[in-house]
Protein backbone atom coordinates (compact mmCIF):
# COMPACT_ATOMS: atom_id res chain seq x y z
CA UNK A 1 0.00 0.00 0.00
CA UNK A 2 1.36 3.26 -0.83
CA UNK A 3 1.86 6.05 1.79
CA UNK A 4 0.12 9.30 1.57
CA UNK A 5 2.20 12.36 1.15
CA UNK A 6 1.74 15.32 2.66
CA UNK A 7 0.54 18.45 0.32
CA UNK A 8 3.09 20.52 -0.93
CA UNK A 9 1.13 23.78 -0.91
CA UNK A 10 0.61 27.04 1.46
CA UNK A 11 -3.26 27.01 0.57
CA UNK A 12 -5.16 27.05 3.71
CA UNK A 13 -7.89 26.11 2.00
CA UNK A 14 -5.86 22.95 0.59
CA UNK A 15 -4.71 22.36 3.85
CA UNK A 16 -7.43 22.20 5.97
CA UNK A 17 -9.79 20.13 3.03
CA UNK A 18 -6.66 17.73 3.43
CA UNK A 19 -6.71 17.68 7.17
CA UNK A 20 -10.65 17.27 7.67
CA UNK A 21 -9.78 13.61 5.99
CA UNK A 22 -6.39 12.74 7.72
CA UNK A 23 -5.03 12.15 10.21
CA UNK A 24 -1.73 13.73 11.37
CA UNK A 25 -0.48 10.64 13.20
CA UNK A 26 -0.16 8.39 9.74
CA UNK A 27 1.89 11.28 8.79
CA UNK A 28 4.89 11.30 11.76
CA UNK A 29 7.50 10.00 9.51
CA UNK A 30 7.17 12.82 7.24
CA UNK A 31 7.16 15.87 9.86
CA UNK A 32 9.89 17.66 11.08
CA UNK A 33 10.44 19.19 14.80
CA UNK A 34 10.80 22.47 14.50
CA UNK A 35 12.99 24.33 17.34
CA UNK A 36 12.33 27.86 16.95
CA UNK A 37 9.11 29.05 17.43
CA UNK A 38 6.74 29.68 14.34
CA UNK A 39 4.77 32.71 15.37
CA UNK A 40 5.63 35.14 17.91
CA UNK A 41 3.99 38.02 19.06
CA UNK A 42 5.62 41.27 18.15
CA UNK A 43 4.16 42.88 21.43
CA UNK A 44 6.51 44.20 24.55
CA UNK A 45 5.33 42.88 28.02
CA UNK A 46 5.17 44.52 31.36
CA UNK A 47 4.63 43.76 34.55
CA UNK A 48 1.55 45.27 36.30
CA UNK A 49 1.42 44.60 39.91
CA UNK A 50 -1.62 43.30 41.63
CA UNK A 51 -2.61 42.35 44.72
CA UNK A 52 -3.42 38.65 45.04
CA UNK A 53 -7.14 39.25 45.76
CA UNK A 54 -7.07 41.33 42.73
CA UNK A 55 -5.37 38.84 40.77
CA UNK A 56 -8.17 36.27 42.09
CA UNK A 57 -11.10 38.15 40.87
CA UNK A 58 -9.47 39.10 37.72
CA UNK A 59 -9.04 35.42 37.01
CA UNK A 60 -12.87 34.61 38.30
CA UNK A 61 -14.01 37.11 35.57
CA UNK A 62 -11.83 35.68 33.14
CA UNK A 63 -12.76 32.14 33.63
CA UNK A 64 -17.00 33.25 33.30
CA UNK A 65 -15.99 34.51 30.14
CA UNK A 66 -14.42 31.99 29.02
CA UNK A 67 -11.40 34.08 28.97
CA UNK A 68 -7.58 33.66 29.97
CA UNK A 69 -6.45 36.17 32.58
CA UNK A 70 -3.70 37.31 29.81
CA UNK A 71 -6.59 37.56 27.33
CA UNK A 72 -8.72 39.68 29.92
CA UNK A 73 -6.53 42.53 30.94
CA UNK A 74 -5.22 42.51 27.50
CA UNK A 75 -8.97 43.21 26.22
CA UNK A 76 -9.45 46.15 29.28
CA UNK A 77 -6.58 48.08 28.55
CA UNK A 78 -7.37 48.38 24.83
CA UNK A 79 -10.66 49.11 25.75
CA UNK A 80 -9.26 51.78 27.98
CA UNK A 81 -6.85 53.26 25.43
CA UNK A 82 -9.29 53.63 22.77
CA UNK A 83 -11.86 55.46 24.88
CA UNK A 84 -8.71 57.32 26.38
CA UNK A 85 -8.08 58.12 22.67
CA UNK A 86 -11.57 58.79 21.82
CA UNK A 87 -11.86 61.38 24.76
CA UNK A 88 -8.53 63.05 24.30
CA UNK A 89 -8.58 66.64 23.17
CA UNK A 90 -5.98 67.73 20.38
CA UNK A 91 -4.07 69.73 22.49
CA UNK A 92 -3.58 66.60 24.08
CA UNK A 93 -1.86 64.82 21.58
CA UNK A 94 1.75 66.48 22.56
């Protein structure tokens, strides 16, 4: 029986037709580990410091939205920047 070979395309549309009838584990001897990582995120991290019951209900809110605490405060302090932005007066913008 002849092996299936993996697509040689950057279609996602190929790829994912060609995934919803395979399966990636008849396909091991053809992969290769990869060391770097892929994607990364071109953003610059801080550190905010919280108080633990802070953290705590941050996380609680997260979690009923179905949310990662990461996720969360990321989506507040966009939301806070644009209204900051939206708000701001053009004398401001010095």
């Amino acid at each position: 029986m002849k092996t299936a070979r993996l697509p040689d395309t950057d279609s996602i549309d190929e790829l994912a037709k060609f995934w919803d009838t395979h399966d990636l584990t008849d396909f091991e001897d053809q992969l290769d580990e990869i060391a770097e990582p892929v994607f990364r995120y071109g953003g610059k991290g801080i550190n905010v410091p919280l108080a633990p019951d802070e953290i705590e209900a941050a996380e609680r809110v997260a979690r009923s939205e179905g949310n990662d605490l990461a996720g969360l405060l990321h989506g507040w302090i966009v939301e806070k920047l644009n209204e900051a932005l939206r708000t701001r007066q053009p004398s401001d913008a010095e």
